[in-house]
Protein backbone atom coordinates (compact mmCIF):
# COMPACT_ATOMS: atom_id res chain seq x y z
CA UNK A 1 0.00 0.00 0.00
CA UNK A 2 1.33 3.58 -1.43
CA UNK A 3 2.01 6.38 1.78
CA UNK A 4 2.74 9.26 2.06
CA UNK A 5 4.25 10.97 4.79
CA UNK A 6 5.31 14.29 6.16
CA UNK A 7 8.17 14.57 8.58
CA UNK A 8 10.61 16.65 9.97
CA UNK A 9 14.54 16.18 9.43
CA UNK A 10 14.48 15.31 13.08
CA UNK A 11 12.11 13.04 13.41
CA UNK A 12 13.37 10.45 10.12
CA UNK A 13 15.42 8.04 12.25
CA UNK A 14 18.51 6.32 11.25
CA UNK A 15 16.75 3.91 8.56
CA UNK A 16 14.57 6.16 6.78
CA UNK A 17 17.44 8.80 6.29
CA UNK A 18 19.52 6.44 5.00
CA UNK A 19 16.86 5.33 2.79
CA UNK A 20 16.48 9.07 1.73
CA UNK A 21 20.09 9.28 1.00
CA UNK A 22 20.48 6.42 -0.95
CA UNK A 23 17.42 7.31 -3.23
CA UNK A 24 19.22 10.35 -3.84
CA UNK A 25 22.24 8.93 -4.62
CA UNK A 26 20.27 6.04 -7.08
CA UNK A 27 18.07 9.11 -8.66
CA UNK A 28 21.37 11.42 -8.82
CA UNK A 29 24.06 9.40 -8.58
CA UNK A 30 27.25 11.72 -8.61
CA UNK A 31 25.55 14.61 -9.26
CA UNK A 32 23.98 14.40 -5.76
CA UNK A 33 27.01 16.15 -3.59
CA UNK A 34 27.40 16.02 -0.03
CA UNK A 35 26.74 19.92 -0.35
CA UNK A 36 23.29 18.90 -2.00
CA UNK A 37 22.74 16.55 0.92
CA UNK A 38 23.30 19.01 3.78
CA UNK A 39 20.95 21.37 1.69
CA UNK A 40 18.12 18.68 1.92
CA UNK A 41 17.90 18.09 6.04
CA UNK A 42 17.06 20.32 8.49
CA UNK A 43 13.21 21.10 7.37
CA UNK A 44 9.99 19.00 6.14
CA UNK A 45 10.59 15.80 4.54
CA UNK A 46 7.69 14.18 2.39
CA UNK A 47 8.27 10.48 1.98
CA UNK A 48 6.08 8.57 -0.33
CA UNK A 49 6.37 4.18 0.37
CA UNK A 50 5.13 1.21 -0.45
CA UNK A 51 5.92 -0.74 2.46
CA UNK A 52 9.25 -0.33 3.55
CA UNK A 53 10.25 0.88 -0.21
CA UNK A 54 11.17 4.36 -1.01
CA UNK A 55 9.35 5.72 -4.09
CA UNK A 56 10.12 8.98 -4.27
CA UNK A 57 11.00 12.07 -1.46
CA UNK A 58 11.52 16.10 -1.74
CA UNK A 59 12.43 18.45 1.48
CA UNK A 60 11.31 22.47 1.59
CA UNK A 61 13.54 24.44 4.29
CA UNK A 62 13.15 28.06 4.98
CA UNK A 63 16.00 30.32 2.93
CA UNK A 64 15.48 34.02 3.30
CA UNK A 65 15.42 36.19 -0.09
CA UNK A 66 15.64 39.42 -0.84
CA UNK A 67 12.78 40.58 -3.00
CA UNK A 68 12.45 44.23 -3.66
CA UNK A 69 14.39 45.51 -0.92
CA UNK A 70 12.89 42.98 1.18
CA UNK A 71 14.20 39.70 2.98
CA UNK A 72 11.44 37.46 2.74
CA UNK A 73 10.52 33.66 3.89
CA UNK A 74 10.85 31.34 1.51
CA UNK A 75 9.70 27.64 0.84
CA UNK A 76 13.16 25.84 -0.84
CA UNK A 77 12.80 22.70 -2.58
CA UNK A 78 15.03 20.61 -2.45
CA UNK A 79 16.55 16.87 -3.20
CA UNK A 80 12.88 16.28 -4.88
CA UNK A 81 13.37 12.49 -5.94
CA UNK A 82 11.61 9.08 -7.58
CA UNK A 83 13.31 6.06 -8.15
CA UNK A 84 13.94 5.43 -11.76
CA UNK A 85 11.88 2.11 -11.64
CA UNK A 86 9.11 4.13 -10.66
CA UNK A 87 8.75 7.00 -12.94
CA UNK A 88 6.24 8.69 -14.62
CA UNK A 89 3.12 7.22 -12.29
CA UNK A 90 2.89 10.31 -10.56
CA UNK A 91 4.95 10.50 -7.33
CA UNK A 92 6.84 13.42 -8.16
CA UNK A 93 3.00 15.25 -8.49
CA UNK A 94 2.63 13.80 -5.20
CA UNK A 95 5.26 14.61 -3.53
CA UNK A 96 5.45 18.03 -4.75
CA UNK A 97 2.19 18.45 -3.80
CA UNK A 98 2.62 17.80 -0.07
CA UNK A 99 5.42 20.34 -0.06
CA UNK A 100 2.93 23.14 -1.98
CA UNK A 101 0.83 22.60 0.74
CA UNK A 102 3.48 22.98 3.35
CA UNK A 103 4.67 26.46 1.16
CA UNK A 104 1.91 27.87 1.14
CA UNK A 105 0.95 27.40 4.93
CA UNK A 106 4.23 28.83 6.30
CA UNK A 107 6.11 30.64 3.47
CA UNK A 108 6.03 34.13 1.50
CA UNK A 109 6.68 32.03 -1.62
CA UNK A 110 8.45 28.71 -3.29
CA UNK A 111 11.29 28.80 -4.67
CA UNK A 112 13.85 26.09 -6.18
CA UNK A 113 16.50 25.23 -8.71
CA UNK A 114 15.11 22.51 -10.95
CA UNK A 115 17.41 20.85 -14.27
CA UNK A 116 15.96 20.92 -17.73
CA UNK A 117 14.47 17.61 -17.54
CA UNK A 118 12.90 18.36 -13.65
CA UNK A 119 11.47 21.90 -14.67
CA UNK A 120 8.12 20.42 -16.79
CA UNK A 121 7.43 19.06 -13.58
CA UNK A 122 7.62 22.00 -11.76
CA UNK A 123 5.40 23.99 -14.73
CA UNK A 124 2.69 21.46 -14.91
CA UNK A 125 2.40 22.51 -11.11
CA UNK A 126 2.21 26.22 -11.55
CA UNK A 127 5.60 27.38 -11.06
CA UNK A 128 6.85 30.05 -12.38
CA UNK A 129 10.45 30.63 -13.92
CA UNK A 130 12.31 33.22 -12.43
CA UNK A 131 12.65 35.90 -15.51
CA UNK A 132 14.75 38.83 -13.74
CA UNK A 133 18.44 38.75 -12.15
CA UNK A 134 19.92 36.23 -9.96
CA UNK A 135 22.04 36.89 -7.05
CA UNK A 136 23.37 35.67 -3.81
CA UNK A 137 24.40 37.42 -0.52
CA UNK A 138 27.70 36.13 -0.08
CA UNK A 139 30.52 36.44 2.71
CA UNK A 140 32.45 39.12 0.17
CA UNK A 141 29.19 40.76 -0.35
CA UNK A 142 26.16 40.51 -2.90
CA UNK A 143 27.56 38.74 -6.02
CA UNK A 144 25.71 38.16 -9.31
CA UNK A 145 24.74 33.94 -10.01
CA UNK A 146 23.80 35.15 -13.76
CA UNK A 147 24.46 30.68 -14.65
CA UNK A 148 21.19 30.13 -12.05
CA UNK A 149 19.29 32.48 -13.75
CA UNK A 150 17.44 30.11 -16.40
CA UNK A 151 16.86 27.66 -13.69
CA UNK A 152 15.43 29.09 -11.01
CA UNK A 153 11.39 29.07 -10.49
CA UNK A 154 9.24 29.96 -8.08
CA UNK A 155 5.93 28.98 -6.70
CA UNK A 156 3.72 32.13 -5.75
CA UNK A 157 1.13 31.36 -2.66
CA UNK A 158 -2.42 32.02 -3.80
CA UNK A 159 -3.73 35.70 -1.68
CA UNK A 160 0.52 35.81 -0.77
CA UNK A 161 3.07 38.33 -1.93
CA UNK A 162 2.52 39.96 -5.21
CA UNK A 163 5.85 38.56 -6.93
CA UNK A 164 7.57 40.27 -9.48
CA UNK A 165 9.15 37.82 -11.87
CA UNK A 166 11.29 40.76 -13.49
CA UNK A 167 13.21 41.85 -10.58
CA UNK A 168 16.13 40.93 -8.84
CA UNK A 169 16.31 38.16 -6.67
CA UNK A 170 18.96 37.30 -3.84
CA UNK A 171 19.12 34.41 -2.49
CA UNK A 172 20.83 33.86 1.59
CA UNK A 173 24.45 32.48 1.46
CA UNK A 174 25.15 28.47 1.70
CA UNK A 175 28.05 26.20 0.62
CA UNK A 176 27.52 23.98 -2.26
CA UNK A 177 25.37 25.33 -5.27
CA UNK A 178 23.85 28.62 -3.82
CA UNK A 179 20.93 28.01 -5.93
């Protein structure tokens, strides 16, 4: 029987994170850093199983951006996952969304970085590609991530902030891919 469930980094145990990571590391293989992983834990984790199997996973963690002169919550997604055997039966719609639902209860907005073949996904859903500048707030100041800028979208909460695709967006400082 197919489950989904919601839980937070600190409440996975030892054999459910290590079934997280290693569906990461299956779905990613070396693409999926130890940067990426540190990125994923620490917020909401939705798990979808059947039985003890790991279908598919995502996390959303609060980064703050700066939006029009404004640091604002955000919703990030991140290490959003299905095993390859089980593609394309909707788990990634599932998954993603359990962690709209958790954006749009405690966040200003959604935001992620998604890959060319992750972002129809992500605009079947009704998120929106991030059309003006990129930046992050760095350690030696605010620095320009102009490579992130066709791949970040975002995911507007219905009655939320009125976002303004065009502008400049900063994201908060982190090691690893800052987007």
């Amino acid at each position: 029987m197919i489950e989904l469930t919601v839980v937070h980094t600190a409440d996975l145990g030892a054999a459910r994170t290590a079934a997280v990571r290693a569906l990461l590391d299956v779905s990613f293989g070396s693409d999926f850093s130890e940067d990426d992983w540190e990125h994923s834990i620490g917020g909401m984790h939705v798990l979808l199983q059947d039985g003890e199997e790991l279908l598919a996973h995502g996390a959303v963690g609060q980064r703050r951006m700066n939006h029009h002169g404004r640091a604002r919550r955000a919703g990030y997604v991140e290490a959003v996952a299905v095993h390859p055997d089980t593609r394309r039966l909707g788990h990634g719609h599932a998954v993603m969304s359990a962690l709209e639902g958790i954006i749009m209860r405690a966040y200003d907005f959604g935001a992620l970085s998604a890959s060319r073949a992750g972002a129809p996904l992500y605009v079947a859903r009704g998120w929106r590609p991030w059309q003006g500048a990129t930046w992050a707030l760095t350690p030696s100041g605010v620095q320009r991530t102009a490579d992130d800028d066709d791949g970040v979208y975002v995911f507007p909460v219905p009655g939320g902030l009125d976002l303004d695709l065009t502008a400049d967006l900063t994201c908060d400082w982190r090691d690893g891919d800052l987007w």
